[in-house]
PDB file of N, CA and C in Angstrom:
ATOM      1  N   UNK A   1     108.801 142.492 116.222  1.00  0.00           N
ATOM      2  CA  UNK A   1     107.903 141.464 115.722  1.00  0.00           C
ATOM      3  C   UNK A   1     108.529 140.088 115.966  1.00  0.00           C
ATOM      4  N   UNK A   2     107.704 139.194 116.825  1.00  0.00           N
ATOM      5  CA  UNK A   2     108.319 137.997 116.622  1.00  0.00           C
ATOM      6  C   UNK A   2     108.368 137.006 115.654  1.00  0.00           C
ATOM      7  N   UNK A   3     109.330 136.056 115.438  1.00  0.00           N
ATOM      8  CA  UNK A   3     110.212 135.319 114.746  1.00  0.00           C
ATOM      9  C   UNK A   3     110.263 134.191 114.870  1.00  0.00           C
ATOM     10  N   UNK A   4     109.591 133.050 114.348  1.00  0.00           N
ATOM     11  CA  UNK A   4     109.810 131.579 114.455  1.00  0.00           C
ATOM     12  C   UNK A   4     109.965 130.786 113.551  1.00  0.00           C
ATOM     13  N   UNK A   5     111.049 129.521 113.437  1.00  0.00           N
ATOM     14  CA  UNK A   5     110.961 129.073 112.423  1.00  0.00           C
ATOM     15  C   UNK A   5     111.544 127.740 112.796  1.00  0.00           C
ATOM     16  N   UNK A   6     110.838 126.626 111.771  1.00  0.00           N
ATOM     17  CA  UNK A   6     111.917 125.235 112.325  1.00  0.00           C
ATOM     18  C   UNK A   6     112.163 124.950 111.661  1.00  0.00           C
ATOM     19  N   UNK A   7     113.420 124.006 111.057  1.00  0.00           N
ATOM     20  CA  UNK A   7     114.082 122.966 110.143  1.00  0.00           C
ATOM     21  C   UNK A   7     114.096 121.616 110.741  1.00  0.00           C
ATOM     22  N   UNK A   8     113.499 120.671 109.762  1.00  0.00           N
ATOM     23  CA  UNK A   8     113.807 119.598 110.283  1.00  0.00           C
ATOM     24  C   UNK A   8     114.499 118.337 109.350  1.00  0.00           C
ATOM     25  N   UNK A   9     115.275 117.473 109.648  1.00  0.00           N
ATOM     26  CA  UNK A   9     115.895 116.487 109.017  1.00  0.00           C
ATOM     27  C   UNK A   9     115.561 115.070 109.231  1.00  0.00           C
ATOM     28  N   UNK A  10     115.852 113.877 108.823  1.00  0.00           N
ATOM     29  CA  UNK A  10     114.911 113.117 109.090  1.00  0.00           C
ATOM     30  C   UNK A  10     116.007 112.682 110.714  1.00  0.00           C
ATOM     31  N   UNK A  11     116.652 112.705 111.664  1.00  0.00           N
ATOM     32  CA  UNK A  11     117.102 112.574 112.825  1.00  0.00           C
ATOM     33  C   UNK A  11     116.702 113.657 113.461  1.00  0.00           C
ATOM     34  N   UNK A  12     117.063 115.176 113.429  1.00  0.00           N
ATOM     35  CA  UNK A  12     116.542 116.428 114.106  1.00  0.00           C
ATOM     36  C   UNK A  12     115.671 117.483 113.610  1.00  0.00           C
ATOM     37  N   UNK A  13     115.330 118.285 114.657  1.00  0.00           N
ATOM     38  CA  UNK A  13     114.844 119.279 114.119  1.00  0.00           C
ATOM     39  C   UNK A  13     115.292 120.689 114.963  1.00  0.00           C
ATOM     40  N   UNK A  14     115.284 121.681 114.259  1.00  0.00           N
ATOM     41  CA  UNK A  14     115.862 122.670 114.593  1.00  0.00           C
ATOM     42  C   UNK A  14     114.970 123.679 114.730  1.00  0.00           C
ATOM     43  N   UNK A  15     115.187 124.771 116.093  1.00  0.00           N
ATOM     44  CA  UNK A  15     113.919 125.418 116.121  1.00  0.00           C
ATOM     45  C   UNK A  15     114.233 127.005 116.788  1.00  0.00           C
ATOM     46  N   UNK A  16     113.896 128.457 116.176  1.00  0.00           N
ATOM     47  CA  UNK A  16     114.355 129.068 116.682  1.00  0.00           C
ATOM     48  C   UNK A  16     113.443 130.219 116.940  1.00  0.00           C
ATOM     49  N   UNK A  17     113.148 131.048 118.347  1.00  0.00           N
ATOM     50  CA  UNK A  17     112.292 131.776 118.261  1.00  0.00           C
ATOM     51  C   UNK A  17     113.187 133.275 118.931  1.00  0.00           C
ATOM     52  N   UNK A  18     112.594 133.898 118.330  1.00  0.00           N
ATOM     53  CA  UNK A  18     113.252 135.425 118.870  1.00  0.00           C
ATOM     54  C   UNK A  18     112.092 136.613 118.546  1.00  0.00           C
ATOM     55  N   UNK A  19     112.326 137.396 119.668  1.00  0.00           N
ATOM     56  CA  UNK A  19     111.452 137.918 120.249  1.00  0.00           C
ATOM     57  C   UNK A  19     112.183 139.506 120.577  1.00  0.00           C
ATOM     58  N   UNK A  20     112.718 140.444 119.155  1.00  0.00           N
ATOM     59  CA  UNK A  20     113.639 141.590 119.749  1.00  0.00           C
ATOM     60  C   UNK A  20     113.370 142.368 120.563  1.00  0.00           C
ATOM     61  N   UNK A  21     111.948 142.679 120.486  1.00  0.00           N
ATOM     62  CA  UNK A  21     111.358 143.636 121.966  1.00  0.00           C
ATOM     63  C   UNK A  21     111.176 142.938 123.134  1.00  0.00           C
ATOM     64  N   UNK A  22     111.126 141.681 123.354  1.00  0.00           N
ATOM     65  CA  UNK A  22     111.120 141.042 124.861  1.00  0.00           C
ATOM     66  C   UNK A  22     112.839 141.285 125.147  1.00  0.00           C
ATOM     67  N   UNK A  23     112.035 141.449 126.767  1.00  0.00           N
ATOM     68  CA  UNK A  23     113.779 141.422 127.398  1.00  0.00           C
ATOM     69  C   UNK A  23     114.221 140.638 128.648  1.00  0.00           C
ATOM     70  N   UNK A  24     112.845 139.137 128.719  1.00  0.00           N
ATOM     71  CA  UNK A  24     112.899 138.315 129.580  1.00  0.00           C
ATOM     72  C   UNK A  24     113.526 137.418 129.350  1.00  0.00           C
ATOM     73  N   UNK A  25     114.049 136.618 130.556  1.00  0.00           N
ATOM     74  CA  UNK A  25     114.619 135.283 129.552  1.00  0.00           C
ATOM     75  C   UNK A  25     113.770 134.411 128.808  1.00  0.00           C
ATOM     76  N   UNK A  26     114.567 133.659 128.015  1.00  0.00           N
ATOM     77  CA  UNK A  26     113.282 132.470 127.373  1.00  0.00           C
ATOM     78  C   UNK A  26     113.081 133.629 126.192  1.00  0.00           C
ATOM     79  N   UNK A  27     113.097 134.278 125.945  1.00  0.00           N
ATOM     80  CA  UNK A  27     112.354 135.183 124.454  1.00  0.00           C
ATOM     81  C   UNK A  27     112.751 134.855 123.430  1.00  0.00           C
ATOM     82  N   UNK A  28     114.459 134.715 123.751  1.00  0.00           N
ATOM     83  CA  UNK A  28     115.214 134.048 122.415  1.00  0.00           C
ATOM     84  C   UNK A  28     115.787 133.065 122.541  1.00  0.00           C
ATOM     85  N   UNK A  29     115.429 131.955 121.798  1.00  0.00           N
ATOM     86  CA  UNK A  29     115.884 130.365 122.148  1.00  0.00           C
ATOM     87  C   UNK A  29     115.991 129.989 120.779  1.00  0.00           C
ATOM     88  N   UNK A  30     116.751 129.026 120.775  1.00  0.00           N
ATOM     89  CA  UNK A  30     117.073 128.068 120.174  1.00  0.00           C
ATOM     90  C   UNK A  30     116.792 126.359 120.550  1.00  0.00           C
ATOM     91  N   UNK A  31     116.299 125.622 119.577  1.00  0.00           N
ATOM     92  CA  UNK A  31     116.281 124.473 120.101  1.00  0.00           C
ATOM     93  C   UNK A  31     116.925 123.570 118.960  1.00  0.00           C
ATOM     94  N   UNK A  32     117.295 122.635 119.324  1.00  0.00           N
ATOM     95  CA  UNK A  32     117.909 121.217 118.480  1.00  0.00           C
ATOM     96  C   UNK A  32     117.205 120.276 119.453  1.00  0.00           C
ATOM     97  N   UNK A  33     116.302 119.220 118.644  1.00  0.00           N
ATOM     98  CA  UNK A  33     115.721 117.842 119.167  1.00  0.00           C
ATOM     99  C   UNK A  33     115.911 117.171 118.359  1.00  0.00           C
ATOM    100  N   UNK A  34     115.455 115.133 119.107  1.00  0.00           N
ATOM    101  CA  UNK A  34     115.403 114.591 117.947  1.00  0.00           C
ATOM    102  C   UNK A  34     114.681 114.140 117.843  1.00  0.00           C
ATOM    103  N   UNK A  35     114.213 113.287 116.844  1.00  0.00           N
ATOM    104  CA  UNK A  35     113.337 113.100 116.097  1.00  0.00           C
ATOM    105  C   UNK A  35     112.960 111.325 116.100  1.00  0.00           C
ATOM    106  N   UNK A  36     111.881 111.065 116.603  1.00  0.00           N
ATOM    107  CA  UNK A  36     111.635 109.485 117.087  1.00  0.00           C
ATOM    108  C   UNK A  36     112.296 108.549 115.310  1.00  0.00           C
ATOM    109  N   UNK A  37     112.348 107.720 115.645  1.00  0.00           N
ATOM    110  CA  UNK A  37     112.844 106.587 114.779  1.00  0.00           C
ATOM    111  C   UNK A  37     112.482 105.326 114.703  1.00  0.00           C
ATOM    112  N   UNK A  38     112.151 104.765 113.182  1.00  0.00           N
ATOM    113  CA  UNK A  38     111.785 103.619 113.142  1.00  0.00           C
ATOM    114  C   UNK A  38     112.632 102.303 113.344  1.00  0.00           C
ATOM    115  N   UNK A  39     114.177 103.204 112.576  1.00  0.00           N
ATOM    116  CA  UNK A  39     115.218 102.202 112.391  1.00  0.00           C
ATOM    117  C   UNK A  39     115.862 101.556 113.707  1.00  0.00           C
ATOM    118  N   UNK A  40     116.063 101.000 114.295  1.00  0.00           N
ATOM    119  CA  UNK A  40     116.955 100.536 115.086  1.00  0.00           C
ATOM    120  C   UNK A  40     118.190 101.295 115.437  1.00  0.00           C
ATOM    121  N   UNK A  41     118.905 100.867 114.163  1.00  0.00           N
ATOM    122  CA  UNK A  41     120.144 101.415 114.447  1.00  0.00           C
ATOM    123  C   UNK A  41     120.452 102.644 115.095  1.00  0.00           C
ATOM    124  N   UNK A  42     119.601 104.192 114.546  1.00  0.00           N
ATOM    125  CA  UNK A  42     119.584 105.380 115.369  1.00  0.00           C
ATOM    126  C   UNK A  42     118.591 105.146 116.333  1.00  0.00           C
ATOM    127  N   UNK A  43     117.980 104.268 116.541  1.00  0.00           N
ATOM    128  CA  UNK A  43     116.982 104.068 117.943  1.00  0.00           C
ATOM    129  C   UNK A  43     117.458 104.858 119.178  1.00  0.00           C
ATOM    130  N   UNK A  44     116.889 106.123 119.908  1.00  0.00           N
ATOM    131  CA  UNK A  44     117.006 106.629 120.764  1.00  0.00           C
ATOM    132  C   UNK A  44     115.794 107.413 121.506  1.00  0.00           C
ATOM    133  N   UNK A  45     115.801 107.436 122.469  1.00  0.00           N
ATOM    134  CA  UNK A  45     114.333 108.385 123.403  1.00  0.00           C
ATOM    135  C   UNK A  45     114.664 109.781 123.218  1.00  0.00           C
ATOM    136  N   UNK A  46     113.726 110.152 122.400  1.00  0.00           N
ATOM    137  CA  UNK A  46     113.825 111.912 122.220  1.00  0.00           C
ATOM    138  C   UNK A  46     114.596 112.942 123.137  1.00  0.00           C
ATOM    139  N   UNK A  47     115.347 113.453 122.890  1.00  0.00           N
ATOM    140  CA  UNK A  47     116.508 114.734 123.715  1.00  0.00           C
ATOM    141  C   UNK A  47     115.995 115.811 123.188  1.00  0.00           C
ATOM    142  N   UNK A  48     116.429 117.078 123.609  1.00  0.00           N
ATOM    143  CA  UNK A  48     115.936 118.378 123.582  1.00  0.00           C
ATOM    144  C   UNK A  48     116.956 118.932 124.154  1.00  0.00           C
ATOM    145  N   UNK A  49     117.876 120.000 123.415  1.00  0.00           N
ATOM    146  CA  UNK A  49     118.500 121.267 124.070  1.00  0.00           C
ATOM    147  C   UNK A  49     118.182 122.350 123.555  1.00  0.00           C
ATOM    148  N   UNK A  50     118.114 123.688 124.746  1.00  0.00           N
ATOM    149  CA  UNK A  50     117.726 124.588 124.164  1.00  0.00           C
ATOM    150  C   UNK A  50     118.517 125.653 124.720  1.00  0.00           C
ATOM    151  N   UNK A  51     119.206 126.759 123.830  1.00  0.00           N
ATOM    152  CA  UNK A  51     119.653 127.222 124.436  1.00  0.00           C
ATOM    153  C   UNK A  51     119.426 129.010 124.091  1.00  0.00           C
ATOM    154  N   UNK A  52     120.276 130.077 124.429  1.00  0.00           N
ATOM    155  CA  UNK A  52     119.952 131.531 124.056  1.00  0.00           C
ATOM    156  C   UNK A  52     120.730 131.508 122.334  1.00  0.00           C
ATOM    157  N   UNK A  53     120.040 132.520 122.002  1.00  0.00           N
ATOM    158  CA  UNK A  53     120.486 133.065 120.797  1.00  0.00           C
ATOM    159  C   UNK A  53     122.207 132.915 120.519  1.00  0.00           C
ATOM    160  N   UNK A  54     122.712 133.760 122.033  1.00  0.00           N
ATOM    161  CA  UNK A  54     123.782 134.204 121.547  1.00  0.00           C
ATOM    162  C   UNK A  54     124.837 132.613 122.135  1.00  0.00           C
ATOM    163  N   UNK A  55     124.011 132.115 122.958  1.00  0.00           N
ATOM    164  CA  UNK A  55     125.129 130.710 122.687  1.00  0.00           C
ATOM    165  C   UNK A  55     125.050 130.158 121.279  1.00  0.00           C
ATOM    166  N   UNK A  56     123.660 130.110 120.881  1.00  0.00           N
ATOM    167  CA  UNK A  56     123.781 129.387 119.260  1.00  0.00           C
ATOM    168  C   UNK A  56     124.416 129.934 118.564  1.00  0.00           C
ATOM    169  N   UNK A  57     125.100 131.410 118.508  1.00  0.00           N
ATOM    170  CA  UNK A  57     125.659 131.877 117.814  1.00  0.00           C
ATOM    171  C   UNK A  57     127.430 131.779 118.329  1.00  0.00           C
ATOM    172  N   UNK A  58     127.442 131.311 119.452  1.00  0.00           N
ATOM    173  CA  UNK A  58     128.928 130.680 119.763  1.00  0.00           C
ATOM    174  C   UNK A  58     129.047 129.623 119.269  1.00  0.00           C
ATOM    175  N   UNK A  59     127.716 128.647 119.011  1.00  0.00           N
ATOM    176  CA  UNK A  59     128.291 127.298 118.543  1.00  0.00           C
ATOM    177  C   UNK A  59     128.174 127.108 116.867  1.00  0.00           C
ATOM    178  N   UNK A  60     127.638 128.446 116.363  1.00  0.00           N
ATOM    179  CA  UNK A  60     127.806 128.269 114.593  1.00  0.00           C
ATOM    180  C   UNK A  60     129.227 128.465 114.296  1.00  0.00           C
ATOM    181  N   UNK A  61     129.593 129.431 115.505  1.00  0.00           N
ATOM    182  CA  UNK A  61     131.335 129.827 115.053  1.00  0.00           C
ATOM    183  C   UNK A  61     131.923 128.857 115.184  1.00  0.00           C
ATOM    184  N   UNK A  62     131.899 127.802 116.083  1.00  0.00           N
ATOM    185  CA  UNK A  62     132.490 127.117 116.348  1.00  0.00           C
ATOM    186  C   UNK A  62     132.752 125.825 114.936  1.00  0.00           C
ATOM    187  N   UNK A  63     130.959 125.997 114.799  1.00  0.00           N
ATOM    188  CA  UNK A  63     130.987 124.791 113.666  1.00  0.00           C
ATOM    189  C   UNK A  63     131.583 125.012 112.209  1.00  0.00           C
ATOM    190  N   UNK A  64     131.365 126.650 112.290  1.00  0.00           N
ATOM    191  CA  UNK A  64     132.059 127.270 110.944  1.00  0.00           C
ATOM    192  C   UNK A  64     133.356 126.955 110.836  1.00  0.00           C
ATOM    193  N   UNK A  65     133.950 127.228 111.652  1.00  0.00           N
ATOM    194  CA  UNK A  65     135.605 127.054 111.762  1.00  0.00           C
ATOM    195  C   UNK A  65     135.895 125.293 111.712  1.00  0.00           C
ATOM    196  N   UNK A  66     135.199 124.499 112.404  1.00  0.00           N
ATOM    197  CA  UNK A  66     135.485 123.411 112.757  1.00  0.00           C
ATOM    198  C   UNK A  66     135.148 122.537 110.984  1.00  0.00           C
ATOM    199  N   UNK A  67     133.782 122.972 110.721  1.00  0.00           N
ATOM    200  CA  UNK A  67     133.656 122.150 109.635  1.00  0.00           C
ATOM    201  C   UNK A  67     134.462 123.038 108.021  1.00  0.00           C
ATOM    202  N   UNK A  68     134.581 124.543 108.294  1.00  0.00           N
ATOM    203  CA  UNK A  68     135.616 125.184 107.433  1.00  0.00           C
ATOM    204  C   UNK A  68     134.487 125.126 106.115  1.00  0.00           C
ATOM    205  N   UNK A  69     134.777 124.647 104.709  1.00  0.00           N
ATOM    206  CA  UNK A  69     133.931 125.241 103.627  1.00  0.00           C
ATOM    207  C   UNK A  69     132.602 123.949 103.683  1.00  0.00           C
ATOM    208  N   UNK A  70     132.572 123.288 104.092  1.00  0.00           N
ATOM    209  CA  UNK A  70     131.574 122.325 104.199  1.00  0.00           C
ATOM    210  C   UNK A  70     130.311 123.093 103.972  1.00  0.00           C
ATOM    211  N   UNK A  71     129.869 122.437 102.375  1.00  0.00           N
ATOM    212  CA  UNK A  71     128.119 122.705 102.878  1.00  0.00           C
ATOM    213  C   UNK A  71     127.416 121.318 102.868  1.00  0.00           C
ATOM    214  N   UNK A  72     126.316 121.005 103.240  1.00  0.00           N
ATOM    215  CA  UNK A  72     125.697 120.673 103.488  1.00  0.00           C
ATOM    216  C   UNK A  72     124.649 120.273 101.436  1.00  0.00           C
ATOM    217  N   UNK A  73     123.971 119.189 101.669  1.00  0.00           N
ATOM    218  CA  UNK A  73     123.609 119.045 100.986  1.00  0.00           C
ATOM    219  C   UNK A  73     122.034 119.189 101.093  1.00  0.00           C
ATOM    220  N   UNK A  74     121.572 119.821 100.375  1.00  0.00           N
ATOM    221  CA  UNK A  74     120.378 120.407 100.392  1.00  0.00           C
ATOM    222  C   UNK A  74     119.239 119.058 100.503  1.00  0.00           C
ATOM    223  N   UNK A  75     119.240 118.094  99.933  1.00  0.00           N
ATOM    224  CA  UNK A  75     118.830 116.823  99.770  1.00  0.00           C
ATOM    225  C   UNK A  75     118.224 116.288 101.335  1.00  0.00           C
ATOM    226  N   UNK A  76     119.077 116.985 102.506  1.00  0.00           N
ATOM    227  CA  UNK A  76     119.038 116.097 103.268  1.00  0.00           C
ATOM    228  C   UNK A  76     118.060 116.778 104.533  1.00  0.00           C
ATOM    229  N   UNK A  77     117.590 118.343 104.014  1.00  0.00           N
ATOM    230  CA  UNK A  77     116.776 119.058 104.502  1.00  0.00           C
ATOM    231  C   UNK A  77     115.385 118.427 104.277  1.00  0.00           C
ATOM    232  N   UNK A  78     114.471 118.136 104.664  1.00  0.00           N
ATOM    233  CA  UNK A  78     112.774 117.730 104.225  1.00  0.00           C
ATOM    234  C   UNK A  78     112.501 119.321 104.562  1.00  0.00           C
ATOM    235  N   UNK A  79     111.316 118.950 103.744  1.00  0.00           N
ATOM    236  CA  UNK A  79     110.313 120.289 103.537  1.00  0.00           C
ATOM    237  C   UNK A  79     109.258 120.685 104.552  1.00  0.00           C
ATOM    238  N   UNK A  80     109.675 120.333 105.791  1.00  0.00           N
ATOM    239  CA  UNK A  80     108.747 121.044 107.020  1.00  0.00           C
ATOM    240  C   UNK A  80     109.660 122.435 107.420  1.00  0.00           C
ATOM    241  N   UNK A  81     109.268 123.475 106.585  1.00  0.00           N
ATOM    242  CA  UNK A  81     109.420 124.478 106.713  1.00  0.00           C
ATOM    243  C   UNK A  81     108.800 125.217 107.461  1.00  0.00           C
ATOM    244  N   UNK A  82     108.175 124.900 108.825  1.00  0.00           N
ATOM    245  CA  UNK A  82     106.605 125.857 109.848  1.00  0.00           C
ATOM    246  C   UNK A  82     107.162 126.757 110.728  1.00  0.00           C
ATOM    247  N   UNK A  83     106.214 127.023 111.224  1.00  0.00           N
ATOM    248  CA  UNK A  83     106.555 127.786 112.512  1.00  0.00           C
ATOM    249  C   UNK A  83     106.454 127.305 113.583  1.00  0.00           C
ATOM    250  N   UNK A  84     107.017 127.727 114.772  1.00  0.00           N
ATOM    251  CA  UNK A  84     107.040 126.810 116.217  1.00  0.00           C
ATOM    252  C   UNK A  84     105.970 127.288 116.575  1.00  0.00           C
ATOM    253  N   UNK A  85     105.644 126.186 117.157  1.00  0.00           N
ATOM    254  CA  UNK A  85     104.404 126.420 118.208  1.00  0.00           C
ATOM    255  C   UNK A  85     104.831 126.703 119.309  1.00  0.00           C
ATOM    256  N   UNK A  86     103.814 127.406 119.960  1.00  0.00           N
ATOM    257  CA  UNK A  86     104.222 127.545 121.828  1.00  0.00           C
ATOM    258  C   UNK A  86     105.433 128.652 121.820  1.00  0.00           C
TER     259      UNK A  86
END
């Protein structure tokens, strides 16, 4: 059964679709974009990377270890909890 879901913050949004019975590429992705801006200061033209499952799962290890007990403050999540389109 497929699987989609996004998080978004007010700079990115995070987006992940998986697909366990497909066995093409593209089935399981990951995306990180960002998110247009009013402010100046983060003023930038929208980026997009997307990559496979199992790289995103090389780069949580990475961030796990790197950022160690760090959480995150819930505050800084907004409530667009949807599903991806497309």
């Amino acid at each position: 059964m497929p699987y989609n879901k996004i998080k978004s913050t007010k700079r990115f949004s995070f987006g992940i679709s998986r697909n366990p019975t497909a066995k093409k590429a593209g089935s399981n992705v990951v995306t990180i974009a960002t998110n247009p801006s009013d402010a100046d200061y983060y003023s930038t033209s929208t980026v997009g990377l997307t990559m496979t499952v199992k790289e995103a799962t090389a780069l949580q290890g990475f961030l796990n270890t790197e950022l160690g007990g760090y959480v995150a403050d819930p505050a800084l999540l907004e409530s667009s909890d949807s599903s991806m389109l497309g």
